[in-house]
Protein backbone atom coordinates (compact mmCIF):
# COMPACT_ATOMS: atom_id res chain seq x y z
CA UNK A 1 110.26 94.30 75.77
CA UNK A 2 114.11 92.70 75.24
CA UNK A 3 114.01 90.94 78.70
CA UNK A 4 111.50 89.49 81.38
CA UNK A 5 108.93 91.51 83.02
CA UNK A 6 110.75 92.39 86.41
CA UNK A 7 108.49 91.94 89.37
CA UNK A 8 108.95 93.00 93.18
CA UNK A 9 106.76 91.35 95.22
CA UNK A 10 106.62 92.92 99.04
CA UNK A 11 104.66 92.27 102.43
CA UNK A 12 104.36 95.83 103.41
CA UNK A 13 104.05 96.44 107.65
CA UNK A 14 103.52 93.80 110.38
CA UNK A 15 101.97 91.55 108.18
CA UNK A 16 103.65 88.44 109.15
CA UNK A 17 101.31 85.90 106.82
CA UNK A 18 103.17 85.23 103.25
CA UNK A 19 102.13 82.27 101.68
CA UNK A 20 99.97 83.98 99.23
CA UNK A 21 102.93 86.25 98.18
CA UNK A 22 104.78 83.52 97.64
CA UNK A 23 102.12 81.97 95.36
CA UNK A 24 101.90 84.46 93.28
CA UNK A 25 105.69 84.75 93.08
CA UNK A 26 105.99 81.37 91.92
CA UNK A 27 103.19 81.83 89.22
CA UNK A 28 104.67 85.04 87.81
CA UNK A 29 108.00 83.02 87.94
CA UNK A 30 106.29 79.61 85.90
CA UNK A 31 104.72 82.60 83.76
CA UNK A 32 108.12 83.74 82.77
CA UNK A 33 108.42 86.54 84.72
CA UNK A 34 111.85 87.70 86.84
CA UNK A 35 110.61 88.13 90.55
CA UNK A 36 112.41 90.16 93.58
CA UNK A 37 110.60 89.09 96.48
CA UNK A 38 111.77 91.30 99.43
CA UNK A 39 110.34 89.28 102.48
CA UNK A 40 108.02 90.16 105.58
CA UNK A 41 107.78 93.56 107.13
CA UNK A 42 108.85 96.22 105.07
CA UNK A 43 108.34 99.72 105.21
CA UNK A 44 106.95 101.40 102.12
CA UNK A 45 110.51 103.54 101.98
CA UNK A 46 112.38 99.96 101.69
CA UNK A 47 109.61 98.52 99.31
CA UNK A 48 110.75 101.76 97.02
CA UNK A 49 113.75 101.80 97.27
CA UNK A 50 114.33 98.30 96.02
CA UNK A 51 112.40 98.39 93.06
CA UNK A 52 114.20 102.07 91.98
CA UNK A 53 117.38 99.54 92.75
CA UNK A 54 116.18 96.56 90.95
CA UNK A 55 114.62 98.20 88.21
CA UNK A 56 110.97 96.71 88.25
CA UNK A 57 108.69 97.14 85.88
CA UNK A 58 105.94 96.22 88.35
CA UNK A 59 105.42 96.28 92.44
CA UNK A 60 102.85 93.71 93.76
CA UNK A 61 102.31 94.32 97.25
CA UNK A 62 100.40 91.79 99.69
CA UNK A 63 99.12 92.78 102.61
CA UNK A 64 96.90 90.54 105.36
CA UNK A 65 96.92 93.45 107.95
CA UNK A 66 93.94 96.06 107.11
CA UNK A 67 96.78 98.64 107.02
CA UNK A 68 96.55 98.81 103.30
CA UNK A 69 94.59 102.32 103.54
CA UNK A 70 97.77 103.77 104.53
CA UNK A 71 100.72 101.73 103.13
CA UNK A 72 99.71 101.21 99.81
CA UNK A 73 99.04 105.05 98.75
CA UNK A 74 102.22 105.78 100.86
CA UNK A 75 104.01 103.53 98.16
CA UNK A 76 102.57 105.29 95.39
CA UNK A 77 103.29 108.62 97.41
CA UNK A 78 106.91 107.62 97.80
CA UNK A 79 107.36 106.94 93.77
CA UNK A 80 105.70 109.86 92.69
CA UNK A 81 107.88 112.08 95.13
CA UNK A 82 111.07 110.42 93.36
CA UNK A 83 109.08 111.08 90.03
CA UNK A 84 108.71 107.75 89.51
CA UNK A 85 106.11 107.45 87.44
CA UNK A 86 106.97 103.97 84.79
CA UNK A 87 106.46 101.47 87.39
CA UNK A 88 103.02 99.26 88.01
CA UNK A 89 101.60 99.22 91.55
CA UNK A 90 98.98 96.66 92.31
CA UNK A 91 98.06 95.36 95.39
CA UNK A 92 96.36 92.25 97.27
CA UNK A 93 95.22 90.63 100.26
CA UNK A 94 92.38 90.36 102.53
CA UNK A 95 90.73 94.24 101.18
CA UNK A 96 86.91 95.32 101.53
CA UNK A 97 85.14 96.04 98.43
CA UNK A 98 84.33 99.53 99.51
CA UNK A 99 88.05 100.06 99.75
CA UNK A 100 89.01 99.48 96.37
CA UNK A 101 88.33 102.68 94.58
CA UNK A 102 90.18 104.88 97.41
CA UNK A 103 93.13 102.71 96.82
CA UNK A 104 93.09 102.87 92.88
CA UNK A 105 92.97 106.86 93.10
CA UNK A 106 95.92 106.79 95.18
CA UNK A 107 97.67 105.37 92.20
CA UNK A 108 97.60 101.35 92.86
CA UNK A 109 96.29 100.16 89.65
CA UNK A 110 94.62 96.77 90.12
CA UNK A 111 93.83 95.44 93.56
CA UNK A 112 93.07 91.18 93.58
CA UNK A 113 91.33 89.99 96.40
CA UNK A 114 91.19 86.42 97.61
CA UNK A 115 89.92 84.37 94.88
CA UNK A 116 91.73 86.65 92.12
CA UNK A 117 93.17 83.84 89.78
CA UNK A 118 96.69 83.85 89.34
CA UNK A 119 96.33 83.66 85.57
CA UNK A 120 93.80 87.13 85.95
CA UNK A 121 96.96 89.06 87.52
CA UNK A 122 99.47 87.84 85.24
CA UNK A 123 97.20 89.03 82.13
CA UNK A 124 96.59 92.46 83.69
CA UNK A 125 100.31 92.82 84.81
CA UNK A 126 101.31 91.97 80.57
CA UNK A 127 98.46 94.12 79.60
CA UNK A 128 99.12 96.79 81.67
CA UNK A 129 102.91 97.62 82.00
CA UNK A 130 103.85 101.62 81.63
CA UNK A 131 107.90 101.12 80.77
């Protein structure tokens, strides 16, 4: 790749909790990384339409809320009804365990839970890129 890894980082619903998003965005930024980070309470339309607009190669969403059974696949829902289909979803926050594998065949591709090292999510996100 010619440039940085771009990264949008977004709080998806009423989640209004986003020190860990802005953790991460710092590591991804010390990890050379070009982060968008779009702020509290967006809707999954706004969290798409910024990274078709910015270009990401990757969406990180964070989410506190336990709506992530619905706002997470909605993202993924969104892209693939633009046929978006070059961008990384992965997701984070406060999940169950038993929710993981719903989540993943909705189309997010790596879910870190509290505890999740930021060096673990910057490895998968450079392993792991589709563009």
């Amino acid at each position: 790749m010619n440039r940085p890894i771009r990264v949008l980082i977004a709080k998806p619903g009423l989640d209004g909790h986003d020190r860990g998003a802005k953790v991460i965005a710092r590591a991804l930024r010390d990890a050379g990384m070009e982060v968008i980070y779009t702020g509290l309470r967006q809707t999954p339309e706004q969290i798409v339409a910024a990274a078709v607009q910015e270009d990401v190669d990757v969406v990180g969403m964070s989410l506190l809320s336990g709506a992530h059974n619905y706002l997470f696949p909605r993202v993924a829902e969104l892209f693939k009804e633009q046929g978006v289909d070059d961008i990384l979803i992965i997701g984070g926050g406060v999940i169950p365990e038993d929710d993981i594998q719903s989540l993943k065949d909705a189309g997010i591709a790596a879910i870190f839970t509290p505890g999740a090292q930021t060096t673990e999510m910057i490895e998968y996100i450079k392993n792991n890129l589709k563009k």
